[in-house]
N, C-alpha and C. Protein backbone atom coordinates (compact mmCIF):
# COMPACT_ATOMS: atom_id res chain seq x y z
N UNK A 1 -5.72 8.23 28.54
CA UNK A 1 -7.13 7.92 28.74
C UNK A 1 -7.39 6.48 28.29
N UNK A 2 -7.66 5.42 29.27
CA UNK A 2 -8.30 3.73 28.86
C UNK A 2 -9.01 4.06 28.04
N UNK A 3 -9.00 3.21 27.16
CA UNK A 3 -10.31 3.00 25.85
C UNK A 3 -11.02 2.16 26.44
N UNK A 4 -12.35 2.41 25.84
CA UNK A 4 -13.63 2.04 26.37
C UNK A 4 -13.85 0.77 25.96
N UNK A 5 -14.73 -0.29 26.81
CA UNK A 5 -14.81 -1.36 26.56
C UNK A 5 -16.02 -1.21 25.17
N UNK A 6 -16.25 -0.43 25.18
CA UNK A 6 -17.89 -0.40 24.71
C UNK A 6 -17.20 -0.30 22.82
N UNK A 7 -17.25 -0.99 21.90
CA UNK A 7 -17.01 -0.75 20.46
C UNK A 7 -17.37 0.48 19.92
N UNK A 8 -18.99 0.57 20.32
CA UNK A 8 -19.35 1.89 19.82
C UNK A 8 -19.00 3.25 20.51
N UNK A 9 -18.20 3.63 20.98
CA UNK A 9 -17.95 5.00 22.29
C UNK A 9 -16.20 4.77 21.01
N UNK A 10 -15.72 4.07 20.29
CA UNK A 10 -14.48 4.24 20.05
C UNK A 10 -14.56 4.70 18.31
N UNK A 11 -14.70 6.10 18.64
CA UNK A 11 -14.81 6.94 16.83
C UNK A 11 -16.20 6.80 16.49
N UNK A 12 -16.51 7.31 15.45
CA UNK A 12 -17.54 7.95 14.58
C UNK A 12 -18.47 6.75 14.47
N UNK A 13 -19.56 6.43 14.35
CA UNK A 13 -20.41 5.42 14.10
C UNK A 13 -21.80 5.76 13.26
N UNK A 14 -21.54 4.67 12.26
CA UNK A 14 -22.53 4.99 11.40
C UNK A 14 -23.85 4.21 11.67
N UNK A 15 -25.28 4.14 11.50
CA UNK A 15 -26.63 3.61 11.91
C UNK A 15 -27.37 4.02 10.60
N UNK A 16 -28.64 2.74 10.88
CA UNK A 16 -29.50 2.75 9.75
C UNK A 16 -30.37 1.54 9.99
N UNK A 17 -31.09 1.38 9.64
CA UNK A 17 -32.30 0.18 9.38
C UNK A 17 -31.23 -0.62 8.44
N UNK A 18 -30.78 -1.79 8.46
CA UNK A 18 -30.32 -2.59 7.69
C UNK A 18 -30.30 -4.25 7.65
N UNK A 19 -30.75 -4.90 6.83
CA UNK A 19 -30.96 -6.30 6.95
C UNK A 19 -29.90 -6.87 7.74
N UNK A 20 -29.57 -7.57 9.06
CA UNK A 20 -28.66 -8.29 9.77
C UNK A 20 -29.13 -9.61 10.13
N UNK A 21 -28.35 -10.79 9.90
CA UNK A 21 -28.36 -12.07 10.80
C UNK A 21 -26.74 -12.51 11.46
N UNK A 22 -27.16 -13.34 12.16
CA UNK A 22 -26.14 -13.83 12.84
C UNK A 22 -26.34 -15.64 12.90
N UNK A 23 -25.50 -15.95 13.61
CA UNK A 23 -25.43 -17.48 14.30
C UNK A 23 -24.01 -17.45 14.82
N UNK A 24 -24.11 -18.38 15.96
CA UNK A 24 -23.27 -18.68 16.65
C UNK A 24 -22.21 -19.50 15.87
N UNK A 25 -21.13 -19.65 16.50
CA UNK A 25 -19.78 -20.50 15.83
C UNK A 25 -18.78 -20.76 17.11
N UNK A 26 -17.86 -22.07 16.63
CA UNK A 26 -17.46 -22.50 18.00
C UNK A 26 -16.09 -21.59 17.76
N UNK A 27 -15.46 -21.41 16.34
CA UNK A 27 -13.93 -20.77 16.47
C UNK A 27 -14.02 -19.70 15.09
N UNK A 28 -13.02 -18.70 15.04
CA UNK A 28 -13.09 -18.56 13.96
C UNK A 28 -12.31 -19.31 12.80
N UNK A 29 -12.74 -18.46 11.48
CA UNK A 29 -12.39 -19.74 10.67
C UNK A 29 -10.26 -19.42 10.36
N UNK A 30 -10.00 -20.76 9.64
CA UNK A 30 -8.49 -20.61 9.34
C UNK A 30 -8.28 -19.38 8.96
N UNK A 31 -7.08 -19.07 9.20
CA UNK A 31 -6.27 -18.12 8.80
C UNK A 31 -6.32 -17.70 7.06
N UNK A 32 -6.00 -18.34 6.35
CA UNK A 32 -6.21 -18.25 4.94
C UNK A 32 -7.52 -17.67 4.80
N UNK A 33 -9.13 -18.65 5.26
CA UNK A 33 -10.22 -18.26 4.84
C UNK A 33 -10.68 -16.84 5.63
N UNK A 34 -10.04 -16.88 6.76
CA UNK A 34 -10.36 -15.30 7.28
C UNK A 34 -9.59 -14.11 6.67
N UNK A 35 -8.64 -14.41 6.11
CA UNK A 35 -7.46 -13.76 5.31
C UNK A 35 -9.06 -13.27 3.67
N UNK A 36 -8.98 -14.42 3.38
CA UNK A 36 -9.93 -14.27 1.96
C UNK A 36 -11.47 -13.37 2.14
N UNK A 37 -12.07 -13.64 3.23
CA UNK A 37 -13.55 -12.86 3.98
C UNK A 37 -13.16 -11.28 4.32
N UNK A 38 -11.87 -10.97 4.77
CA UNK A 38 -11.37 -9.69 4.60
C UNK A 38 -11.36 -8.85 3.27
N UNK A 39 -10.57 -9.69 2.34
CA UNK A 39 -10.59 -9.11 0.87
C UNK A 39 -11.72 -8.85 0.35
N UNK A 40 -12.99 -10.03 0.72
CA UNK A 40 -13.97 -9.73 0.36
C UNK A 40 -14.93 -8.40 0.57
N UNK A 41 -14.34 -8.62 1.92
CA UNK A 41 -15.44 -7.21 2.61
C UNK A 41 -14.87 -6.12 2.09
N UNK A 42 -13.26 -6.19 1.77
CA UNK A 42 -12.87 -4.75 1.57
C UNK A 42 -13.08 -4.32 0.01
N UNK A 43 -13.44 -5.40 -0.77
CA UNK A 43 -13.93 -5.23 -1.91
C UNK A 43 -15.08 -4.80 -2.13
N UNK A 44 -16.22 -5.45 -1.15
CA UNK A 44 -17.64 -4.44 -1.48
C UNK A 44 -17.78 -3.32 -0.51
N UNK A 45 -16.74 -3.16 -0.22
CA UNK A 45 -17.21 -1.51 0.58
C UNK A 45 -16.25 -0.59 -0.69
N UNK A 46 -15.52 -0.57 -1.43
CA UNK A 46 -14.79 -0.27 -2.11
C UNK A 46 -16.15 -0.11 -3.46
N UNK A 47 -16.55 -1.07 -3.37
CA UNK A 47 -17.61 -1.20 -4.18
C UNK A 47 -18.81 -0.27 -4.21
N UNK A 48 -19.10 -0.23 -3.01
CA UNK A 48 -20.54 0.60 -1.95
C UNK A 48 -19.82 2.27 -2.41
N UNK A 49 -18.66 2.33 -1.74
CA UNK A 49 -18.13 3.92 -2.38
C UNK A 49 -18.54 4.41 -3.41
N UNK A 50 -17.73 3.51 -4.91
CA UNK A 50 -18.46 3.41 -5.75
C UNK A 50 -19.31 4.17 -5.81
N UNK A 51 -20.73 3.50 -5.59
CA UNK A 51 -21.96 3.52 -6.12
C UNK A 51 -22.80 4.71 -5.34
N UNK A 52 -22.28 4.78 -3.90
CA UNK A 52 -22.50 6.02 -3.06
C UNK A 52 -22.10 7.39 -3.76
N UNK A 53 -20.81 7.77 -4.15
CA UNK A 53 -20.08 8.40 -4.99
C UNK A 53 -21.09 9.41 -5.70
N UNK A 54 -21.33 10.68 -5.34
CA UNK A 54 -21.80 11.31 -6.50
C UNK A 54 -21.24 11.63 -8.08
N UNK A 55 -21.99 11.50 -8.88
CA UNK A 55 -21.13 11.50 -10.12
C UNK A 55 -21.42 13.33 -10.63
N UNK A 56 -20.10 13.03 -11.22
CA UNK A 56 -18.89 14.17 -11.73
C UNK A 56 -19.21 13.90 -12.95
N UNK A 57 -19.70 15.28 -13.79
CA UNK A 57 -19.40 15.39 -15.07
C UNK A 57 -17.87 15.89 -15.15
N UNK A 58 -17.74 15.62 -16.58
CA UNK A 58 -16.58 15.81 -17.31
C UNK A 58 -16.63 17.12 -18.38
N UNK A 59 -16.84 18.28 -17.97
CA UNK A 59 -16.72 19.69 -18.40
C UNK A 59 -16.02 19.61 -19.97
N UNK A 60 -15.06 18.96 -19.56
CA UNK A 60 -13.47 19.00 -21.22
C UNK A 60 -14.74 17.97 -22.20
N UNK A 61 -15.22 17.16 -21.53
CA UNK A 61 -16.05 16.17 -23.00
C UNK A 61 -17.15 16.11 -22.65
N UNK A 62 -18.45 16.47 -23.33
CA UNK A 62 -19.47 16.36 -22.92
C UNK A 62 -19.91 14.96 -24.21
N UNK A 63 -19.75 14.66 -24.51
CA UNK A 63 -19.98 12.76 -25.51
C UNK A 63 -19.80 11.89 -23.89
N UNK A 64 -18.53 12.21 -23.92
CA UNK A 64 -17.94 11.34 -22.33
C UNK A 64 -18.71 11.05 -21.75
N UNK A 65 -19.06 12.64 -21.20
CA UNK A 65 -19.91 12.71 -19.60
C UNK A 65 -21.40 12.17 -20.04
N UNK A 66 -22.26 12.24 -20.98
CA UNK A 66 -22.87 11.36 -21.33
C UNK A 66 -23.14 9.96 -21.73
N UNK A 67 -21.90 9.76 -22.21
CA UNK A 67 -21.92 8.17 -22.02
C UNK A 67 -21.92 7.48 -20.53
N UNK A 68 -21.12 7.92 -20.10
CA UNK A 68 -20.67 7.81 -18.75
C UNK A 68 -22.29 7.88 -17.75
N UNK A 69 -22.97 9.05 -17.90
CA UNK A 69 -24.43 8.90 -17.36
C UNK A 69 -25.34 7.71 -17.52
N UNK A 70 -25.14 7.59 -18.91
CA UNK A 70 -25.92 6.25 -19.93
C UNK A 70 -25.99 5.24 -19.19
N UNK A 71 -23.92 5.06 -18.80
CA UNK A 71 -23.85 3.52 -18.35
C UNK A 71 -24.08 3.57 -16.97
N UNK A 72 -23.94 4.72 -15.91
CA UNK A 72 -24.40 4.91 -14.87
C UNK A 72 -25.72 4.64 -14.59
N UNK A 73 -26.62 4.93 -15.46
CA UNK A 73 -27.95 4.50 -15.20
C UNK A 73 -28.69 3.45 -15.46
N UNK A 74 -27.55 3.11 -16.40
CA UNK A 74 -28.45 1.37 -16.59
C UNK A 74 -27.65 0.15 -15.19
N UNK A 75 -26.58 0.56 -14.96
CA UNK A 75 -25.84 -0.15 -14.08
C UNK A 75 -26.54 0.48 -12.19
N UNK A 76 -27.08 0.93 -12.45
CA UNK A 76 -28.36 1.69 -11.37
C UNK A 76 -29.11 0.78 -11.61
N UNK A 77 -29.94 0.95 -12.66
CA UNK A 77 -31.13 0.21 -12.79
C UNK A 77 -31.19 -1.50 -12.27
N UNK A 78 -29.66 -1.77 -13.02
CA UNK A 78 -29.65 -3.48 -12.73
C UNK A 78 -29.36 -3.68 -11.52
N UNK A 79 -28.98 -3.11 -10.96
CA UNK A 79 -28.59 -3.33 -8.97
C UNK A 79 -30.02 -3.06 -8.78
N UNK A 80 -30.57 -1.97 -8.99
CA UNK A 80 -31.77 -2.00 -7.98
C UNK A 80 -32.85 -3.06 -8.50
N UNK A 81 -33.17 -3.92 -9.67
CA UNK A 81 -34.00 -5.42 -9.99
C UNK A 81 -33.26 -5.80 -8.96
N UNK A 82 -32.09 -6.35 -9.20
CA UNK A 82 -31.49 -6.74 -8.28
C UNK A 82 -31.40 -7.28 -6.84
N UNK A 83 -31.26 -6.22 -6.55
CA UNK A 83 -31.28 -6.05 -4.92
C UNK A 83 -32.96 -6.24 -4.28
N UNK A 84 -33.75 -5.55 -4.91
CA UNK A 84 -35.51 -5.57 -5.22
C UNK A 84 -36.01 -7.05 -5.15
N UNK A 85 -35.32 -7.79 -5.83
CA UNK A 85 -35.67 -9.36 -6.30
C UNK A 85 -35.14 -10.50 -5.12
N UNK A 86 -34.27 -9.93 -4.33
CA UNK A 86 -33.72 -10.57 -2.97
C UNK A 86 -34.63 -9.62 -1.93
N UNK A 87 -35.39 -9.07 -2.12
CA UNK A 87 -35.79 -8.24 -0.77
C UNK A 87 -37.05 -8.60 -0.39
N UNK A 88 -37.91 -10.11 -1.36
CA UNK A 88 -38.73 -10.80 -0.78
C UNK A 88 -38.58 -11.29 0.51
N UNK A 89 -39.78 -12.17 0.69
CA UNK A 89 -39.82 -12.83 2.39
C UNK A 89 -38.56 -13.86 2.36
N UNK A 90 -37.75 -13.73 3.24
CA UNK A 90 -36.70 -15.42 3.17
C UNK A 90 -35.82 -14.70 2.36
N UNK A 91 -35.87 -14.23 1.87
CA UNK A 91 -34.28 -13.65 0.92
C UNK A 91 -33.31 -12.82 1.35
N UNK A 92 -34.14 -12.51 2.10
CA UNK A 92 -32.64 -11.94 3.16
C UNK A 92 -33.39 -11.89 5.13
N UNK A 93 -31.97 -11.32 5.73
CA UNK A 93 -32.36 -11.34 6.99
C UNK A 93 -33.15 -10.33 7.31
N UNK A 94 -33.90 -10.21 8.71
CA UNK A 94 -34.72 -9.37 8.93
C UNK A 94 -34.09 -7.81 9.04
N UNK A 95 -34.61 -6.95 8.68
CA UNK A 95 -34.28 -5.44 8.96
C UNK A 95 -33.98 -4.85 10.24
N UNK A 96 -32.78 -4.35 11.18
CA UNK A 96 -32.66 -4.13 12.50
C UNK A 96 -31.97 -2.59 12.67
N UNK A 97 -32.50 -2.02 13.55
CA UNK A 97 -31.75 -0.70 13.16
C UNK A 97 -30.16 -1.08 14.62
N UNK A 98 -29.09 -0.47 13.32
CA UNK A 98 -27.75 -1.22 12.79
C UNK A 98 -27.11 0.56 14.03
N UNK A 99 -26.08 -0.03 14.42
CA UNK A 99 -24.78 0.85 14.53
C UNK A 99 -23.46 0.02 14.15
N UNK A 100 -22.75 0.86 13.55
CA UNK A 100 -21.39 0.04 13.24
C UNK A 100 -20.28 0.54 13.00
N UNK A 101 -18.62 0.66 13.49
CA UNK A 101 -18.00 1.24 13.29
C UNK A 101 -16.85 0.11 12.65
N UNK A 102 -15.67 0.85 12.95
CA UNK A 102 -14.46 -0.41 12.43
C UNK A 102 -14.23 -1.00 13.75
N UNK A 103 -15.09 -1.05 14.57
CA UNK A 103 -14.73 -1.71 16.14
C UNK A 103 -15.41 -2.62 16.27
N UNK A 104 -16.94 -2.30 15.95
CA UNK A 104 -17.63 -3.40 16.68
C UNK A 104 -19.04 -3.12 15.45
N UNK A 105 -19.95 -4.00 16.45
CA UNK A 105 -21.54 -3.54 15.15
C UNK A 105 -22.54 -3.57 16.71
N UNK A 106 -23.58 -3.23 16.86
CA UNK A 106 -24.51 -3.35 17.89
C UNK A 106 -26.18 -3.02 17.18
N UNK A 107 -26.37 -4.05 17.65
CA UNK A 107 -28.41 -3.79 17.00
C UNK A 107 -29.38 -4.67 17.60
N UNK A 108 -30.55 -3.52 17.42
CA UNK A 108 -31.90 -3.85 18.00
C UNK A 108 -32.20 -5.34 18.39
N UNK A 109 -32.42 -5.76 19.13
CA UNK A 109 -32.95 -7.32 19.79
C UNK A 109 -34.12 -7.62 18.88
N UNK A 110 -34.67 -8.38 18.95
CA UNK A 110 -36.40 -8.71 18.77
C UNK A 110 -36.65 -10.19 19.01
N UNK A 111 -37.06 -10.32 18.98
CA UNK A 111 -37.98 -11.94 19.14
C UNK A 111 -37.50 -12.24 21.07
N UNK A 112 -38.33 -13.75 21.37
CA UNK A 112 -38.12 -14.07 22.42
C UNK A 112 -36.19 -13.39 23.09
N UNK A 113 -36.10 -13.79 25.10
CA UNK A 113 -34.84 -13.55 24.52
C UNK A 113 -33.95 -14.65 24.66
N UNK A 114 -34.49 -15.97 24.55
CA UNK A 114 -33.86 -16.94 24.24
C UNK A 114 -32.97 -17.19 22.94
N UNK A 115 -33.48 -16.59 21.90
CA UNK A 115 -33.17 -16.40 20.84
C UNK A 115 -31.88 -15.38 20.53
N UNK A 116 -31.85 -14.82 21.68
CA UNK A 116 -30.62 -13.40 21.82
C UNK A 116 -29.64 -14.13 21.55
N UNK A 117 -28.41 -13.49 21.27
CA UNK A 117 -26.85 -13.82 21.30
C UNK A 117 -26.40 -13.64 22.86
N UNK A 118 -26.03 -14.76 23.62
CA UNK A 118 -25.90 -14.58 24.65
C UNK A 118 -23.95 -13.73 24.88
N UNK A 119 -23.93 -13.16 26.27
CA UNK A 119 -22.62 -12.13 26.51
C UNK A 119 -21.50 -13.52 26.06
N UNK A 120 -20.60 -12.83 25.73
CA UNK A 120 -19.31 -14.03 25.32
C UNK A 120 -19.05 -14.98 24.44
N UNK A 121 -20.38 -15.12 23.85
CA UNK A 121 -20.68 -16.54 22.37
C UNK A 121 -19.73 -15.92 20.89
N UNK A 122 -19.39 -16.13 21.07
CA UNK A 122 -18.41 -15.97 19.42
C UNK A 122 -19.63 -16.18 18.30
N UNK A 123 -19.86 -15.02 17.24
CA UNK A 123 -20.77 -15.25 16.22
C UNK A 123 -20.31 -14.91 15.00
N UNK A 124 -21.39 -15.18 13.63
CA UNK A 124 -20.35 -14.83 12.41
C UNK A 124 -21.99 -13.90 12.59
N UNK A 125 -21.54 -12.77 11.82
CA UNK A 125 -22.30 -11.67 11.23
C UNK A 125 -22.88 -11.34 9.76
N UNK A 126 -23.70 -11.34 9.16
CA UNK A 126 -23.91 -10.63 8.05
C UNK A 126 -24.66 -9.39 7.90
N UNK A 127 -24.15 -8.47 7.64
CA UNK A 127 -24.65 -7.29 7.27
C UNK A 127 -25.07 -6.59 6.30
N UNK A 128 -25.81 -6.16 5.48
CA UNK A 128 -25.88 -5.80 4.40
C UNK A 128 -26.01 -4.27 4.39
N UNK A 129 -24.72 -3.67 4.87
CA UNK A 129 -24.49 -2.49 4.83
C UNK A 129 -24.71 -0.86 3.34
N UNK A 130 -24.91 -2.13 2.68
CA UNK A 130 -24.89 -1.02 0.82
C UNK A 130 -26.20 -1.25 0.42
N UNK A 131 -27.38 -0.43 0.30
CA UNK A 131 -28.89 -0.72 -0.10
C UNK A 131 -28.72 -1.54 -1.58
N UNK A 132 -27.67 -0.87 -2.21
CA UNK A 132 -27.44 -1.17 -3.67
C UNK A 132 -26.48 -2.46 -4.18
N UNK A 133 -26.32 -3.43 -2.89
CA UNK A 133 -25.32 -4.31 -3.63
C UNK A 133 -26.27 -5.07 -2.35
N UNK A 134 -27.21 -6.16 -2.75
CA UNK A 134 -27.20 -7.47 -2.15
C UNK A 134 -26.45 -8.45 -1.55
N UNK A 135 -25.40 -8.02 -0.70
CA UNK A 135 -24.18 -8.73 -0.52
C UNK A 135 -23.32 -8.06 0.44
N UNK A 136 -23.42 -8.96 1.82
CA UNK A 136 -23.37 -8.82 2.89
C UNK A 136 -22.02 -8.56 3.62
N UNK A 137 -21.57 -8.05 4.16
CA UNK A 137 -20.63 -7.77 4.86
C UNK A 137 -20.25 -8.85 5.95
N UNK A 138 -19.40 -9.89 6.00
CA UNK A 138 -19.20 -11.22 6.46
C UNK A 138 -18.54 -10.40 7.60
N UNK A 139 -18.75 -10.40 9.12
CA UNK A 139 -17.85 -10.49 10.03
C UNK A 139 -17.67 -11.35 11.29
N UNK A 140 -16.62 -11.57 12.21
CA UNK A 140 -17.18 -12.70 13.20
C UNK A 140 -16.52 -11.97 14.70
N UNK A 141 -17.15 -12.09 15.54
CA UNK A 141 -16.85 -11.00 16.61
C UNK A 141 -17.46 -11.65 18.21
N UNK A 142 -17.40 -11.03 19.28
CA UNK A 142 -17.41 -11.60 20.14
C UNK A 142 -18.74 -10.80 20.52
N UNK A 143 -19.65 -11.72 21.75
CA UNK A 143 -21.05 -10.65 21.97
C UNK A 143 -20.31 -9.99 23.47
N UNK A 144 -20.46 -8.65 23.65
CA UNK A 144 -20.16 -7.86 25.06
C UNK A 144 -21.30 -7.72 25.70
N UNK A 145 -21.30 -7.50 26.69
CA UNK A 145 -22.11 -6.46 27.60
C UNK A 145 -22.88 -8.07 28.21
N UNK A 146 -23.57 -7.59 29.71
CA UNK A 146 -24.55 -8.41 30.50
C UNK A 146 -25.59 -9.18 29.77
N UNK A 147 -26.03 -10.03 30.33
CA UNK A 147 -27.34 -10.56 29.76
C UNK A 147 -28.40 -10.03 30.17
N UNK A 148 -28.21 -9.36 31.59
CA UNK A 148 -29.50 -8.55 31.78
C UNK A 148 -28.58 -7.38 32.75
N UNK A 149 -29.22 -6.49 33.06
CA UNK A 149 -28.93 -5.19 34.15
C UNK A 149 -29.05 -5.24 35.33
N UNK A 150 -28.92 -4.88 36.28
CA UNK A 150 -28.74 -4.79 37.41
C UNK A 150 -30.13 -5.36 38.12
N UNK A 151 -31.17 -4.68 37.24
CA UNK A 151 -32.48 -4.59 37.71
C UNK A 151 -33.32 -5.65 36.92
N UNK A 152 -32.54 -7.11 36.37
CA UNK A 152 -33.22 -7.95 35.95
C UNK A 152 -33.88 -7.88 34.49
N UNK A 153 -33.47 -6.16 33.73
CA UNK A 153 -34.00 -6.27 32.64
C UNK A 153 -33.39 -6.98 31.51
N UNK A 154 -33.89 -7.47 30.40
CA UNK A 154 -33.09 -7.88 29.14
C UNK A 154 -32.50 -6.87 28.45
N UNK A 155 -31.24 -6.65 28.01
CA UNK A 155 -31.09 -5.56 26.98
C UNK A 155 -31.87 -5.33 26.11
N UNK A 156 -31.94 -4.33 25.22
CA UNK A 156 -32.54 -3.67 24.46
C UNK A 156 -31.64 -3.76 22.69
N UNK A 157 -30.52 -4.25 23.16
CA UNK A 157 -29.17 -4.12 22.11
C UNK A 157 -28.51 -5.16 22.07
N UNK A 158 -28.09 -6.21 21.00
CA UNK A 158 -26.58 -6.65 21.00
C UNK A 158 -25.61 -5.79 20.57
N UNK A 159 -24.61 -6.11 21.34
CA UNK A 159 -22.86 -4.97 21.09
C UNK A 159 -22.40 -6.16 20.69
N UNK A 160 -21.56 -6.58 19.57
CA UNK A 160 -20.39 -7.29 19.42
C UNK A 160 -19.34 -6.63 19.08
N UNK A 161 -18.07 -6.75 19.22
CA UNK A 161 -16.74 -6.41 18.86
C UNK A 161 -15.99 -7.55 18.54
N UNK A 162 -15.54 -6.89 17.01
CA UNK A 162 -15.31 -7.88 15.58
C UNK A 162 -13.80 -8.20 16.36
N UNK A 163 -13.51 -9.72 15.48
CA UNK A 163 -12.31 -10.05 15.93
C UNK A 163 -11.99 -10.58 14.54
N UNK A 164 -10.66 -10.31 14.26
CA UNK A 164 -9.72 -11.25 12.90
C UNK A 164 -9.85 -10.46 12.11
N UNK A 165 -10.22 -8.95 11.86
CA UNK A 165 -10.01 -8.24 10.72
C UNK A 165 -9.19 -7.54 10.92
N UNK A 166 -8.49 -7.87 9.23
CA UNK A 166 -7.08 -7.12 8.69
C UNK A 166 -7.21 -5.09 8.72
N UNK A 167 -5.87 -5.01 8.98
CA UNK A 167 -5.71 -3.58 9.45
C UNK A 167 -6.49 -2.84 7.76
N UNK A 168 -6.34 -3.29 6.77
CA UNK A 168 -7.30 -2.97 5.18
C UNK A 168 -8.34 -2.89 6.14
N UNK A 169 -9.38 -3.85 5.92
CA UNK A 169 -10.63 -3.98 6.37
C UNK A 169 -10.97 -2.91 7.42
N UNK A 170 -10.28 -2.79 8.50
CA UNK A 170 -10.37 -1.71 9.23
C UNK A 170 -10.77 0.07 8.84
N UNK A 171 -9.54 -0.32 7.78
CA UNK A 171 -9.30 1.34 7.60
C UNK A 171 -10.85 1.37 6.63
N UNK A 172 -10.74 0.63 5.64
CA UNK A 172 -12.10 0.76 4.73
C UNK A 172 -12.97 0.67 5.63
N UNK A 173 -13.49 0.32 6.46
CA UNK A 173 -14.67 0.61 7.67
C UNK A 173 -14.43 1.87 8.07
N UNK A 174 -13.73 2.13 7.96
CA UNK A 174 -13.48 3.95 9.11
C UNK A 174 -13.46 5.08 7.83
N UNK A 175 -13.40 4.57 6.87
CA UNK A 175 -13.63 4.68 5.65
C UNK A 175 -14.61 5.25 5.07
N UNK A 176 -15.57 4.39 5.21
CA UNK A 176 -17.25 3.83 5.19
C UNK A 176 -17.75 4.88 5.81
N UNK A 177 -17.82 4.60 7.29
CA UNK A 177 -18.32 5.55 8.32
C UNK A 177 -18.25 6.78 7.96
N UNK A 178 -16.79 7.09 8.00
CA UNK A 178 -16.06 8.39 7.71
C UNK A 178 -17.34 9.80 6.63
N UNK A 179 -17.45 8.76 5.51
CA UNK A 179 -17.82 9.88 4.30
C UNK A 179 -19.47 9.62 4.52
N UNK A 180 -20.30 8.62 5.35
CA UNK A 180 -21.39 8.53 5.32
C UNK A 180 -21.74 9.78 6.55
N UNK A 181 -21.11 9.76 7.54
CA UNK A 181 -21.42 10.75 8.70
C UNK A 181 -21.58 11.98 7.97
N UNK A 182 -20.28 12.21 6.96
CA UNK A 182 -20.18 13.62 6.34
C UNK A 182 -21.52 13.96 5.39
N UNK A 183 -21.60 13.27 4.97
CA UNK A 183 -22.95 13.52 4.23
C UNK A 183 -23.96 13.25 4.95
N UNK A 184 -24.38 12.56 5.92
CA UNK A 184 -25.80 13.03 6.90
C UNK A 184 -25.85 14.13 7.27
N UNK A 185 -24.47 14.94 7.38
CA UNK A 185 -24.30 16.21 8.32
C UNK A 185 -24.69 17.44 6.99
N UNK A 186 -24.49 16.79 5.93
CA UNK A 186 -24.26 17.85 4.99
C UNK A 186 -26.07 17.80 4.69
N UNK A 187 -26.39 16.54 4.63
CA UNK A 187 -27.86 16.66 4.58
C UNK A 187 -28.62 17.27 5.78
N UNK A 188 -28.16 17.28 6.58
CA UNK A 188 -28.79 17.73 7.94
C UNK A 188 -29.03 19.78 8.02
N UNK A 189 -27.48 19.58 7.19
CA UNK A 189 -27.35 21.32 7.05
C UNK A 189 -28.44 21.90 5.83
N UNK A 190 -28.60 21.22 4.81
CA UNK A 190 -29.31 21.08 3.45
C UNK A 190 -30.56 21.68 3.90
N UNK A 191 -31.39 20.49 5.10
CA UNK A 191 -32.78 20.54 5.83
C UNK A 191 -33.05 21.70 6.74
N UNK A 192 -31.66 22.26 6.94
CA UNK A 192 -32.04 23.65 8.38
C UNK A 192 -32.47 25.00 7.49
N UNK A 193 -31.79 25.06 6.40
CA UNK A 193 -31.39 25.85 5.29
C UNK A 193 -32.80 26.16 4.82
N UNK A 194 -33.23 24.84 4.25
CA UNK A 194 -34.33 24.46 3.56
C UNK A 194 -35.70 24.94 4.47
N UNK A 195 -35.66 25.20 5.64
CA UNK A 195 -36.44 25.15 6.42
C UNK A 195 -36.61 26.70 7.27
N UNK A 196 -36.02 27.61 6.70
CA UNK A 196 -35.66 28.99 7.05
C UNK A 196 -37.38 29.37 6.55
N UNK A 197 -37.33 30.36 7.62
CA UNK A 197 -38.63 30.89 7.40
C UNK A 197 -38.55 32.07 6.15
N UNK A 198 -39.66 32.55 5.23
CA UNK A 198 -39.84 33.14 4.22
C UNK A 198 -39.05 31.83 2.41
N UNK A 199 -39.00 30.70 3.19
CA UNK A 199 -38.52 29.82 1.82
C UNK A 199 -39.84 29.45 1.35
């Protein structure tokens, strides 16, 4: 079976309202610095787990598992000033509702569409995929799909499909996706449950 041109049709894809910008670029960058923007990304999604991560008491020590809460909650607290204190006007990019897998990323248009990413322009990406870590997910990828449809309309979507990320980076994206789907689904089951008649 051909794989689909389309990024998002290839595995699980995760979505959300999430701050995104872009700009155009003529190449990507050297080898070394795209080598280093990999480590990075695979460090704050490693990071995002983390903090996603429900926490586990420790049954054998309860001193432990309390300390352990202590520092959990103050290290909560300081991400969310944090993150809160960048989420003024200008401090970050505008909010777009996001799809994204380890293939590609695709999201909502807005403004004129001069302003669009036109089909084929090579762009760098920032994403700020983790509510709790101010700190963006660097990627650089190619834009797909028409500039308009058959019938003269503008899309509704940019699709890009990422180019220069290390087979790491990959897997930690599929990663990402992976345990966030599982838990929408688990929340989804939570809400049907919750919603039984005589509750």
């Amino acid at each position: 079976m051909p794989m689909s041109d389309d990024p998002m049709e290839r595995g699980l894809v995760c979505e959300g309202e999430v701050p995104l910008g872009w700009e155009r670029v003529t190449e990507l960058p050297p080898e070394q610095r795209l080598a280093a923007i990999n480590a990075a990304n695979e460090s704050l999604i490693r990071s995002c787990e983390g903090l996603e991560e429900p926490y586990r008491s420790y049954e054998e020590s309860s001193d432990l598992a309390q300390e352990l809460q202590r520092l959990d909650s103050k290290l909560t607290l300081v991400l969310d000033m944090l993150a809160e204190s960048l989420r003024r006007p200008g401090a970050l990019p505008p909010a777009s509702w996001v799809r994204f897998n380890a293939h590609g990323v695709s999201w909502t248009l807005a403004g004129a569409p001069e302003r669009h990413p036109e089909p084929g322009a090579l762009i760098r990406i920032e994403c700020y995929v983790c509510a709790s870590l101010p700190k963006p997910l660097v990627m650089y990828g190619r834009v797909s799909g028409p500039a308009q449809d058959a019938a003269g309309q503008v899309p509704e979507r940019a699709t890009v499909e990422f180019l220069g990320i290390s087979q790491g980076l990959a897997d930690a994206l599929e990663r990402l996706v992976f345990r966030r789907h599982r838990r929408e689904v688990a929340q989804l089951r939570g809400q049907r449950r919750g919603g039984l008649p005589g509750d």
